[in-house]
C-alpha atoms as a PDB file:
ATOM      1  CA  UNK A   1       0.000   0.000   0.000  1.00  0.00           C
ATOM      2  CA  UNK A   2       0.997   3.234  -1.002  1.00  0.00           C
ATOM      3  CA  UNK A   3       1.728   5.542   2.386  1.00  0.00           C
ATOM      4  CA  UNK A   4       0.641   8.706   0.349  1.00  0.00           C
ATOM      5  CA  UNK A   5      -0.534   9.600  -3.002  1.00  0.00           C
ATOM      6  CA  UNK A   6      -2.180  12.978  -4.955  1.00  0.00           C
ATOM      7  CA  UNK A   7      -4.979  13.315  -7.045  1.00  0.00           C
ATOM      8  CA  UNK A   8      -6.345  16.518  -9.217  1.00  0.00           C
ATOM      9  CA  UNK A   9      -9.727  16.499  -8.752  1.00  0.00           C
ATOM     10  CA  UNK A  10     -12.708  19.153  -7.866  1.00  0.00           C
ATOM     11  CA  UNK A  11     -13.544  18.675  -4.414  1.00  0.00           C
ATOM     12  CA  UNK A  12     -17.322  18.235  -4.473  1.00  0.00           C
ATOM     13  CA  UNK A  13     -16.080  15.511  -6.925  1.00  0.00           C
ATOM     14  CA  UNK A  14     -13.687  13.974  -4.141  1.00  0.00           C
ATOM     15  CA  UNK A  15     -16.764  14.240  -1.745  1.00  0.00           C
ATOM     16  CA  UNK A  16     -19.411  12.349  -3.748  1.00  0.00           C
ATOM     17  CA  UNK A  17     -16.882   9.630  -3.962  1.00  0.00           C
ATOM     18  CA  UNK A  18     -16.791   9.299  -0.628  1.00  0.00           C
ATOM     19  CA  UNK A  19     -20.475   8.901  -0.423  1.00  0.00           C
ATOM     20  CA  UNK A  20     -20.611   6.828  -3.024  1.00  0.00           C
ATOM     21  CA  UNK A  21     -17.816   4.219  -1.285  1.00  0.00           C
ATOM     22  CA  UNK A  22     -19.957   5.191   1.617  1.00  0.00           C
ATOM     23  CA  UNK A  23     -16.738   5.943   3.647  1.00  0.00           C
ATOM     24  CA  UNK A  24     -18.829   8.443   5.414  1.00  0.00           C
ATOM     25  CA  UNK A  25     -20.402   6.008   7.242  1.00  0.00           C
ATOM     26  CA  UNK A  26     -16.938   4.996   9.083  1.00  0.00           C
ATOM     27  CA  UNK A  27     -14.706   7.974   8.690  1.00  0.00           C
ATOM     28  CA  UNK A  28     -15.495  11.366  10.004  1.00  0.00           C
ATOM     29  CA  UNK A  29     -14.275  14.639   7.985  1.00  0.00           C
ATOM     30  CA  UNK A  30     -12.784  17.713  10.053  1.00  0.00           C
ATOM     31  CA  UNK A  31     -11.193  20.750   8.295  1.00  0.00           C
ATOM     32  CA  UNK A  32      -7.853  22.317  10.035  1.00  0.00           C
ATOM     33  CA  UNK A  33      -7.136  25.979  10.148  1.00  0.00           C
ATOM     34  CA  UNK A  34      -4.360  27.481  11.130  1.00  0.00           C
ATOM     35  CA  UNK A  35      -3.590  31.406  11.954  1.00  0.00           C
ATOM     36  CA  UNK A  36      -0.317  32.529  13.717  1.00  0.00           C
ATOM     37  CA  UNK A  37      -2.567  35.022  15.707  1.00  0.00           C
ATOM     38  CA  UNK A  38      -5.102  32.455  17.047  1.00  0.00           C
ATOM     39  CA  UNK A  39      -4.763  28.895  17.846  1.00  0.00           C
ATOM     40  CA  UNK A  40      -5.118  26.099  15.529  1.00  0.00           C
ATOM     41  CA  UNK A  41      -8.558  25.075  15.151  1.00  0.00           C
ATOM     42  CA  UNK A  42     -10.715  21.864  13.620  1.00  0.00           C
ATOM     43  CA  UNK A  43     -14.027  22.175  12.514  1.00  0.00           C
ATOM     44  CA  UNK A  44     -16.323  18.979  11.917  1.00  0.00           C
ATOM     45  CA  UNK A  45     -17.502  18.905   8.087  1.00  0.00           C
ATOM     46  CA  UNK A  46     -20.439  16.815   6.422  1.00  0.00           C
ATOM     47  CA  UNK A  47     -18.770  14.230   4.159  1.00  0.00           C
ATOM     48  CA  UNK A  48     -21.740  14.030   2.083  1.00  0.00           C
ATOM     49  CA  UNK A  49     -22.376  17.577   1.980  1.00  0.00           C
ATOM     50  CA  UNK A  50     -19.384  19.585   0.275  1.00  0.00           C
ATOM     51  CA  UNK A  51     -19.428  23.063   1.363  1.00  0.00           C
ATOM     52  CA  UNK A  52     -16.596  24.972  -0.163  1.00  0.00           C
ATOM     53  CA  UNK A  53     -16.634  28.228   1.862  1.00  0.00           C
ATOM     54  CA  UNK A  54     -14.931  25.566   4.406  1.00  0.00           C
ATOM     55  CA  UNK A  55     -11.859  25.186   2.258  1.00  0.00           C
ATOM     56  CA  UNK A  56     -12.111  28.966   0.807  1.00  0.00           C
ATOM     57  CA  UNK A  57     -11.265  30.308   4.344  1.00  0.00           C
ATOM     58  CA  UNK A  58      -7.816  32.649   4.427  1.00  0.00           C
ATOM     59  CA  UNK A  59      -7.003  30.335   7.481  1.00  0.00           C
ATOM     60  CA  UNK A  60      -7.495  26.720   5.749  1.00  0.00           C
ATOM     61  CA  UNK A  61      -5.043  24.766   6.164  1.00  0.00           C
ATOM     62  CA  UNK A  62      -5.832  20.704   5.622  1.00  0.00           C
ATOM     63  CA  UNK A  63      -8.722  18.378   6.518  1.00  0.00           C
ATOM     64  CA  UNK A  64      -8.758  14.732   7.461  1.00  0.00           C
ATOM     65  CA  UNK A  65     -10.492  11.869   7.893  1.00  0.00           C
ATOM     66  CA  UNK A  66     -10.137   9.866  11.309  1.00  0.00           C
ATOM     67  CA  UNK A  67     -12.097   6.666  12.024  1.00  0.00           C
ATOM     68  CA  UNK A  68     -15.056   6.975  13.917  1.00  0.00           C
ATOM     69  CA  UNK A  69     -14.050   4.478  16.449  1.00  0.00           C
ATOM     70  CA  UNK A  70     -11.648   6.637  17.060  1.00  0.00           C
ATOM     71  CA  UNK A  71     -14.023   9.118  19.265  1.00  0.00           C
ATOM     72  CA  UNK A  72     -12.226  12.206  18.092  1.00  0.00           C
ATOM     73  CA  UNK A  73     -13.097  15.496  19.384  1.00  0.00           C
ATOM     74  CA  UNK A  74     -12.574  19.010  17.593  1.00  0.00           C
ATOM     75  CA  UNK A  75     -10.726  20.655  20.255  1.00  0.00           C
ATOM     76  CA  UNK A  76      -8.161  17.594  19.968  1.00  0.00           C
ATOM     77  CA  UNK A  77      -5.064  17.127  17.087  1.00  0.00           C
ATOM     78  CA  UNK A  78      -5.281  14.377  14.865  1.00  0.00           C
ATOM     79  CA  UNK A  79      -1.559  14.085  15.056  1.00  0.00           C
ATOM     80  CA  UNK A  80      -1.779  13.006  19.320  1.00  0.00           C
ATOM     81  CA  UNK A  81      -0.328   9.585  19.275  1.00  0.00           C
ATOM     82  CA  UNK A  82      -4.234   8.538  20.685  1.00  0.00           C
ATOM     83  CA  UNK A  83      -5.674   9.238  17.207  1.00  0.00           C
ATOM     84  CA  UNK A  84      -2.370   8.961  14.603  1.00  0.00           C
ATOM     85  CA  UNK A  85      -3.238   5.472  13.679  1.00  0.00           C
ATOM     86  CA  UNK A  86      -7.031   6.201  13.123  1.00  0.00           C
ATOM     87  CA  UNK A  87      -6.191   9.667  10.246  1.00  0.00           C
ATOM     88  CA  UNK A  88      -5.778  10.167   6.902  1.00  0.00           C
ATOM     89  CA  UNK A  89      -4.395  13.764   6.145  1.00  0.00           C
ATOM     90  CA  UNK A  90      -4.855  15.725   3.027  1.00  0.00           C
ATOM     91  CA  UNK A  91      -3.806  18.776   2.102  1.00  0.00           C
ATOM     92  CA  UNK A  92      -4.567  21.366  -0.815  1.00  0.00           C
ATOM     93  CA  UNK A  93      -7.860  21.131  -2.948  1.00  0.00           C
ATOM     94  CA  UNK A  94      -8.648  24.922  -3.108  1.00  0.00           C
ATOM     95  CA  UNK A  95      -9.928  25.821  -6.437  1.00  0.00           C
ATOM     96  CA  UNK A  96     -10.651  28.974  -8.027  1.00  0.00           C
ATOM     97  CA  UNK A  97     -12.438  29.752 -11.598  1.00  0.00           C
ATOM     98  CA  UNK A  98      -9.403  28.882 -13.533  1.00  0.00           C
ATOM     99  CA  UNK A  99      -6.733  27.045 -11.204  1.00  0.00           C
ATOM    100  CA  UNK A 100      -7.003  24.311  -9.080  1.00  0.00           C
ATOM    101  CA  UNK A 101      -4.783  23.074  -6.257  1.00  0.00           C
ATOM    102  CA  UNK A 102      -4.101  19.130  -6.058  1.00  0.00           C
ATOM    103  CA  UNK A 103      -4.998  16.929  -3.091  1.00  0.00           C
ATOM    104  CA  UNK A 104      -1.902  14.908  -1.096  1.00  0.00           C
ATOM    105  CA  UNK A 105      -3.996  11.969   0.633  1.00  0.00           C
ATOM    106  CA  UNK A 106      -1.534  10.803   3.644  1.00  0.00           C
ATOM    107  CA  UNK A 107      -2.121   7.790   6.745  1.00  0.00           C
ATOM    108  CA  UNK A 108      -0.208   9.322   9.102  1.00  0.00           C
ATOM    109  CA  UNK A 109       0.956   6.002  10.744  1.00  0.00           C
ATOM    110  CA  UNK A 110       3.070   3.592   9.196  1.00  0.00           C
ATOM    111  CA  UNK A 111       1.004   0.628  11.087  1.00  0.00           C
ATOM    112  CA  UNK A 112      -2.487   2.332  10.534  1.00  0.00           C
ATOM    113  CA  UNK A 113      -5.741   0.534  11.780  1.00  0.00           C
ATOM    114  CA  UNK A 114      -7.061  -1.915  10.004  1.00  0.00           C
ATOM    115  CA  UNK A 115      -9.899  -0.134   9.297  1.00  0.00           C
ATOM    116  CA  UNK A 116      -8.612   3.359   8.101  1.00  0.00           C
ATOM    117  CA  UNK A 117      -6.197   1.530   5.974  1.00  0.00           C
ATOM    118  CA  UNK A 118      -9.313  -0.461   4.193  1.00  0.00           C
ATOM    119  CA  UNK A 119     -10.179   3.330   3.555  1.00  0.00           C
ATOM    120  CA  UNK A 120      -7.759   4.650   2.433  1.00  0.00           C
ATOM    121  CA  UNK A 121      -6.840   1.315   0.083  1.00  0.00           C
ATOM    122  CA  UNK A 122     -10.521   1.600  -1.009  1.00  0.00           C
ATOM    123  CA  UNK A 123     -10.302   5.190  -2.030  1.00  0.00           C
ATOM    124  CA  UNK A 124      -6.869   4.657  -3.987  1.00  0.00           C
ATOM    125  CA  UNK A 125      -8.516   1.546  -5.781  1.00  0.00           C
ATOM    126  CA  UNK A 126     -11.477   3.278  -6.758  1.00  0.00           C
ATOM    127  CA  UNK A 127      -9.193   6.251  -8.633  1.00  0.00           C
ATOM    128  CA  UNK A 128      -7.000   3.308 -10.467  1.00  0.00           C
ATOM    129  CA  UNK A 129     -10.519   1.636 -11.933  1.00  0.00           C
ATOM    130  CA  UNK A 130     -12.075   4.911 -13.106  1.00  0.00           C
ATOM    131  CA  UNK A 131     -11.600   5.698 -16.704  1.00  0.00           C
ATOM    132  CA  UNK A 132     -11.968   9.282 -16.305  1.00  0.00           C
ATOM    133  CA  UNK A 133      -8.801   9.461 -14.172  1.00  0.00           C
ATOM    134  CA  UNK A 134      -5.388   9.277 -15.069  1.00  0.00           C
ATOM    135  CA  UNK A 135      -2.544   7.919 -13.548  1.00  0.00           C
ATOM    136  CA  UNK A 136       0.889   9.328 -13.400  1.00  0.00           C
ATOM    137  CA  UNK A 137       2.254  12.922 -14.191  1.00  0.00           C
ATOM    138  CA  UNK A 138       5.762  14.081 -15.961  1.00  0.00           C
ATOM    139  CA  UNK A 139       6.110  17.246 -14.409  1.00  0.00           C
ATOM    140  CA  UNK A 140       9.429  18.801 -14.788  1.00  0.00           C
ATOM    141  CA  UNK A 141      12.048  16.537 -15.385  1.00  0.00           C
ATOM    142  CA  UNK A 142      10.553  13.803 -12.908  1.00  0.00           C
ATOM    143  CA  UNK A 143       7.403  11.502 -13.449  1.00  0.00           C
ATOM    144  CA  UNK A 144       5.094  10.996 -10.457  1.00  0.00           C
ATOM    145  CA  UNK A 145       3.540   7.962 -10.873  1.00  0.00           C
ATOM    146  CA  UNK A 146       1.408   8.424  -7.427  1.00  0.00           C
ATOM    147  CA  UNK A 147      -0.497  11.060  -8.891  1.00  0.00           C
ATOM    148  CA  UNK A 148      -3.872  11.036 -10.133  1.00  0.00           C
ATOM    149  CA  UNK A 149      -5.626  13.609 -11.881  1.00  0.00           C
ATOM    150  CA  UNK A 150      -9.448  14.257 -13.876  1.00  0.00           C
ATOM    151  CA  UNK A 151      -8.752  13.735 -17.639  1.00  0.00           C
ATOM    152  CA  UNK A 152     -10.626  15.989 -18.944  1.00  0.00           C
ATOM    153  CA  UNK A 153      -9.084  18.870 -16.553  1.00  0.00           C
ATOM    154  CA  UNK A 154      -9.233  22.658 -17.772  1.00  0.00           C
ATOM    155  CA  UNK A 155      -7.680  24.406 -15.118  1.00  0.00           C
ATOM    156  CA  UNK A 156      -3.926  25.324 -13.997  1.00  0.00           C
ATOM    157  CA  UNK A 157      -3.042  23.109 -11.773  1.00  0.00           C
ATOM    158  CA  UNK A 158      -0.707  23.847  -9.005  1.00  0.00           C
ATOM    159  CA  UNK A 159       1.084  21.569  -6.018  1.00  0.00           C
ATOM    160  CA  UNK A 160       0.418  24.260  -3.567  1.00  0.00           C
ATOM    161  CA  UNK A 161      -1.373  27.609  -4.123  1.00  0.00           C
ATOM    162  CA  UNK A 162       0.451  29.498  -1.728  1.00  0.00           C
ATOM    163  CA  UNK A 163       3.798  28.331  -3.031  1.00  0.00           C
ATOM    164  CA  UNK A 164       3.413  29.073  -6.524  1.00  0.00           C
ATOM    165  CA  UNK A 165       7.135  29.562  -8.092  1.00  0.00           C
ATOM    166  CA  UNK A 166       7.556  25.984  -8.524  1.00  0.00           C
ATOM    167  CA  UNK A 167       5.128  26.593 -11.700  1.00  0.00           C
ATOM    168  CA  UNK A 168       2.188  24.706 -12.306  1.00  0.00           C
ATOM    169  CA  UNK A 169       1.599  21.161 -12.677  1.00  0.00           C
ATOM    170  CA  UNK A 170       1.447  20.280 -16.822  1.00  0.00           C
ATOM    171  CA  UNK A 171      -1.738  18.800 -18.507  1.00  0.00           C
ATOM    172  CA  UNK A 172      -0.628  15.168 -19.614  1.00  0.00           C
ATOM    173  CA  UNK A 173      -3.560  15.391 -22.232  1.00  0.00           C
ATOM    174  CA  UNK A 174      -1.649  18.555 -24.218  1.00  0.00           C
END
């Protein structure tokens, strides 16, 4: 099993997969913010109900999945060594009208729970069977063949939006 991996793909898109896999129904969703002047904070978000002023927010910063038999609380991190084996971290996703920032899906433990790792395995499987995604990226002089990414994409794509000089992540269909 892959530890990590990155996909291109619209959000709501990622989110209706996760419904449809009904992952919702074992995995909890919590967006992280972060803001030097305040504390860190995580905010519980509907799997099957994408809302994207919750990754629009100045502050964003990742969200996650943790098992629910984990009993995770907000005001908790989901990098305590309590709930490490129970999370999947992902970073990026923002998206504006014409670029598009990729997702990095990462189990933070290297001996995961069985059941987060079905998860995660089961979301990775379902990207390598769809015909509408592809699978690995030459971008630069390397070739990343752990990313993912939506075909039929029309936006910019970056790695990170708020690191942007790296330049943006090439189209394979050009």
């Amino acid at each position: 099993m892959a530890i990590y991996f990155d996909i291109i793909i619209p959000l709501e898109k990622l989110f209706k997969r996760i419904t449809a896999l009904k992952l919702n129904e074992q995995l909890d969703g919590y967006c992280g913010y972060f803001n030097i002047k305040t504390k860190d904070s995580n905010i519980k978000i509907d799997l099957s109900n994408y809302d994207a002023s919750v990754f629009n927010h100045p502050d964003y910063s990742f969200f996650f999945l943790i098992s629910k038999q984990a009993n995770f609380k907000a005001e908790k991190s989901p990098y305590d060594d309590s709930f490490f084996p129970f999370t999947i971290e992902m970073t990026g996703g923002r998206e504006t009208e014409t670029e598009i920032e990729q997702l990095r899906f990462r189990g933070l433990a290297k001996q995961p729970d069985k059941e987060t790792d079905k998860a995660f395995q089961k979301l990775q499987r379902s990207f390598n069977k769809d015909s509408n995604i592809g699978k690995g990226l030459h971008w630069g002089k390397h070739f990343y063949k752990r990313k993912y990414y939506e075909k039929n994409k029309k936006k910019i794509v970056w790695g990170n939006f708020k690191n942007r000089g790296v330049g943006p992540i090439p189209n394979n269909e050009d």
